[in-house]
Structures are given as structure tokens and as C-alpha cells.
N, C-alpha and C. Protein backbone atom coordinates (compact mmCIF):
# COMPACT_ATOMS: atom_id res chain seq x y z
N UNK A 1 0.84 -1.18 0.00
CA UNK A 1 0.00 0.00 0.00
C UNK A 1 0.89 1.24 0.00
N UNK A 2 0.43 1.95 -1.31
CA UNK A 2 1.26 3.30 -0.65
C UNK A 2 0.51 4.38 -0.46
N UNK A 3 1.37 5.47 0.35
CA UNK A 3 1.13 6.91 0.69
C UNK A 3 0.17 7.39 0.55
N UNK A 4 -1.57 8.03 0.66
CA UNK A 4 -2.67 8.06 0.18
C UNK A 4 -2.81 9.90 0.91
N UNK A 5 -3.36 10.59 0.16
CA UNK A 5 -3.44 12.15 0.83
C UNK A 5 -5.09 12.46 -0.05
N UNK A 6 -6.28 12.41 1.33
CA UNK A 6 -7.53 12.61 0.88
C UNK A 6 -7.31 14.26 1.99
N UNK A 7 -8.37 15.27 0.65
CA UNK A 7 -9.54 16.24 1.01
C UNK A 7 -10.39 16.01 1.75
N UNK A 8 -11.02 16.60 2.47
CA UNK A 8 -12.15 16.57 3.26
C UNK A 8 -12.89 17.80 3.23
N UNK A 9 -13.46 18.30 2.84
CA UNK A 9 -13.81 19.38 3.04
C UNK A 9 -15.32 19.64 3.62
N UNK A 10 -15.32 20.76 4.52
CA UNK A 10 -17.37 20.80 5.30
C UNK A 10 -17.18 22.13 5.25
N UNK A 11 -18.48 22.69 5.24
CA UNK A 11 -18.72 23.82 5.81
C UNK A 11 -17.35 24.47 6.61
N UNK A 12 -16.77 24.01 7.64
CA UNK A 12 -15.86 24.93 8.33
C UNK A 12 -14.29 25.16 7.31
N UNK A 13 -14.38 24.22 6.69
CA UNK A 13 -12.93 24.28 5.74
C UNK A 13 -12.55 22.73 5.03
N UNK A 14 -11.10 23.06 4.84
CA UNK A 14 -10.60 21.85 4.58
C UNK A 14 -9.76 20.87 5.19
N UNK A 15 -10.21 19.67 5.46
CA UNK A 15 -9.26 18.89 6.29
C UNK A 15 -7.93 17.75 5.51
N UNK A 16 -6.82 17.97 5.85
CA UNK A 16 -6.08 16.66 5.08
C UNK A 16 -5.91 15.65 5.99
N UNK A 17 -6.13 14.20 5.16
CA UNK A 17 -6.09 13.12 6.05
C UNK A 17 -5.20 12.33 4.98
N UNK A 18 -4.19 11.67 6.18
CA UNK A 18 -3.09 11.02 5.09
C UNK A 18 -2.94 9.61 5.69
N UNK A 19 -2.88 8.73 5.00
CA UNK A 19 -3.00 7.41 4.96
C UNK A 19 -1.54 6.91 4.61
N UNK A 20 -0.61 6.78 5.45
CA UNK A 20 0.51 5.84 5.57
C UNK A 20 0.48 4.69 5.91
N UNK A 21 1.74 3.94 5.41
CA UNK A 21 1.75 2.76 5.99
C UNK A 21 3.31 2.58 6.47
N UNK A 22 2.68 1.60 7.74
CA UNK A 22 4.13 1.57 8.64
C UNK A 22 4.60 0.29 7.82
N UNK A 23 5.73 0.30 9.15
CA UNK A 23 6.58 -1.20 8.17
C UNK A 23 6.24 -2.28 9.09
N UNK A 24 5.37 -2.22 10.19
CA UNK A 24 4.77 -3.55 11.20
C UNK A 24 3.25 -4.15 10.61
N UNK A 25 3.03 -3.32 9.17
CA UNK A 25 1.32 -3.64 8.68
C UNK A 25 0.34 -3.03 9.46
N UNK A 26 0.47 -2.00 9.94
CA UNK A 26 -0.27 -0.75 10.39
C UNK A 26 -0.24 0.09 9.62
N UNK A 27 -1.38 0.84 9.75
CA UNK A 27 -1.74 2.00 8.49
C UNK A 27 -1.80 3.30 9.76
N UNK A 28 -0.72 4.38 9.35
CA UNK A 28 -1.06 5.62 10.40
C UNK A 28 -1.75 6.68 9.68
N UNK A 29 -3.22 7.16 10.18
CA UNK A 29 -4.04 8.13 9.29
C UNK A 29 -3.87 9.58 10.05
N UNK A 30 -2.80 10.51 9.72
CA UNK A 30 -2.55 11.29 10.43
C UNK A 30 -4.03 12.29 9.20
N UNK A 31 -4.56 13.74 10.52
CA UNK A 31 -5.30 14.29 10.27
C UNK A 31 -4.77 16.24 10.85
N UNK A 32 -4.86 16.77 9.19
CA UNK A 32 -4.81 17.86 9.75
C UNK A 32 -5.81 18.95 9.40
N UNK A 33 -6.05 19.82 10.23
CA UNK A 33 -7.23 21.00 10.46
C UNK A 33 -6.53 22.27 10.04
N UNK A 34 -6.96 22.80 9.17
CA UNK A 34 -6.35 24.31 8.35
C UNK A 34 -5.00 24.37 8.50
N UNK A 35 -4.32 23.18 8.01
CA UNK A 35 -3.01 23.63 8.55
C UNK A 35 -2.30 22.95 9.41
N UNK A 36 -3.01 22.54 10.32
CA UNK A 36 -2.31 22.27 11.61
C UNK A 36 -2.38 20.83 11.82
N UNK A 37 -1.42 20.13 12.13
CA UNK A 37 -1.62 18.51 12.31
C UNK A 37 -2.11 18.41 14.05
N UNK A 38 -3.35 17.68 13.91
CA UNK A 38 -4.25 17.56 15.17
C UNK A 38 -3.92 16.47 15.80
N UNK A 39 -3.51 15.16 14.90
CA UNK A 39 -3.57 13.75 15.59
C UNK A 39 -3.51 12.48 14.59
N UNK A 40 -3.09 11.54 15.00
CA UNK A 40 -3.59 10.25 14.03
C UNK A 40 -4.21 9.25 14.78
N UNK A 41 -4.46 8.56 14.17
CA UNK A 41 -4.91 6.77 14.20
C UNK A 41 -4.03 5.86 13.28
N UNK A 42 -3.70 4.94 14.80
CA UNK A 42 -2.69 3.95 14.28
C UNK A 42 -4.34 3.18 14.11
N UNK A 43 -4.27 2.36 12.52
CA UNK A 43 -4.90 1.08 12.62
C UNK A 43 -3.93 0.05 12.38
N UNK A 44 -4.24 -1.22 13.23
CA UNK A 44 -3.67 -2.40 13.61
C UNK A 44 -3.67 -3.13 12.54
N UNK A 45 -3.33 -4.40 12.16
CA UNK A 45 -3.45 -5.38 11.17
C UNK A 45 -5.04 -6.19 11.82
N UNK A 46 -4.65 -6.71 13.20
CA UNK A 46 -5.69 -6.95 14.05
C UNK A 46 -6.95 -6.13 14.05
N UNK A 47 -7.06 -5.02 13.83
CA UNK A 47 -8.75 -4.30 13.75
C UNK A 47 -8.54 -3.16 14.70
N UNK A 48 -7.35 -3.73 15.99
CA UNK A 48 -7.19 -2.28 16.99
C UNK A 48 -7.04 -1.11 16.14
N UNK A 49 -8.02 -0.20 16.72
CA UNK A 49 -8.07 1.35 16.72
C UNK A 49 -7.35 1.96 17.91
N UNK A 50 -6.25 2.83 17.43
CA UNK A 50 -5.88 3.59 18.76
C UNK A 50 -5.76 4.66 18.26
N UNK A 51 -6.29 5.70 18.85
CA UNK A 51 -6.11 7.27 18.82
C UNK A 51 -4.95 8.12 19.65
N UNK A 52 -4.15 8.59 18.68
CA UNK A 52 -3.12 9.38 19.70
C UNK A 52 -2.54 10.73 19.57
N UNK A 53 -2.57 11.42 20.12
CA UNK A 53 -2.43 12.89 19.92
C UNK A 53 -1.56 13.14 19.22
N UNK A 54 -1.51 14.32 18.03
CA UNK A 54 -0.19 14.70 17.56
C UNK A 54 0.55 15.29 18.46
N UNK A 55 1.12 16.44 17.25
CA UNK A 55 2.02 17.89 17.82
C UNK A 55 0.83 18.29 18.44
N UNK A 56 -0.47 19.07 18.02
CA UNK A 56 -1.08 19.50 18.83
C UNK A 56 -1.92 18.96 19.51
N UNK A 57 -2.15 19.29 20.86
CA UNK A 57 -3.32 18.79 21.79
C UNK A 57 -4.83 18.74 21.03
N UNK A 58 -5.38 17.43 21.19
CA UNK A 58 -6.79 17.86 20.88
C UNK A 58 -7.64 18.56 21.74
């Protein structure tokens, strides 16, 4: 799988959400808000969802 960079866009603006892949078969979906990187989600090979803060605090 490679590198994936989706739009999002609503009413308040535009969001980028980027779809990496690690090298353990986890996919990290980092998410950023006007700019600013907010946070990702590691998904697991297993189905675990974990949410973890970026640079900035949510």
C-alpha cells in the first residue's frame, strides 16, 4: 500500500487526512485541520483502533 493524501472538506474548511503505511502492517491516518496537524490513528493489522495525539493537543 502506498502513501494516500484525501480532502475533506465541510462547511468549516478543509481537512487533510493522510494514509501511511508503517513497516509492522499498520496503516497511520494522520489528520490535519487548516493547517495544523491535530492527531492520528494507528490502525492495527488486528482491527485495533488507537487514537493518539499529535504535535497539537486535541
Amino acid at each position: 500500500m502506498e502513501r494516500v493524501e484525501v480532502v475533506v472538506t465541510n462547511r468549516v474548511g478543509s481537512n487533510l487526512v493522510i494514509l501511511d503505511p508503517c513497516e509492522d502492517g499498520e496503516v497511520k491516518i494522520s489528520v490535519s485541520v487548516g493547517g495544523k496537524d491535530v492527531g492520528y490513528v494507528i490502525v492495527a493489522e488486528e482491527g485495533v483502533v488507537v487514537l493518539r495525539a499529535g504535535r497539537e493537543r486535541l
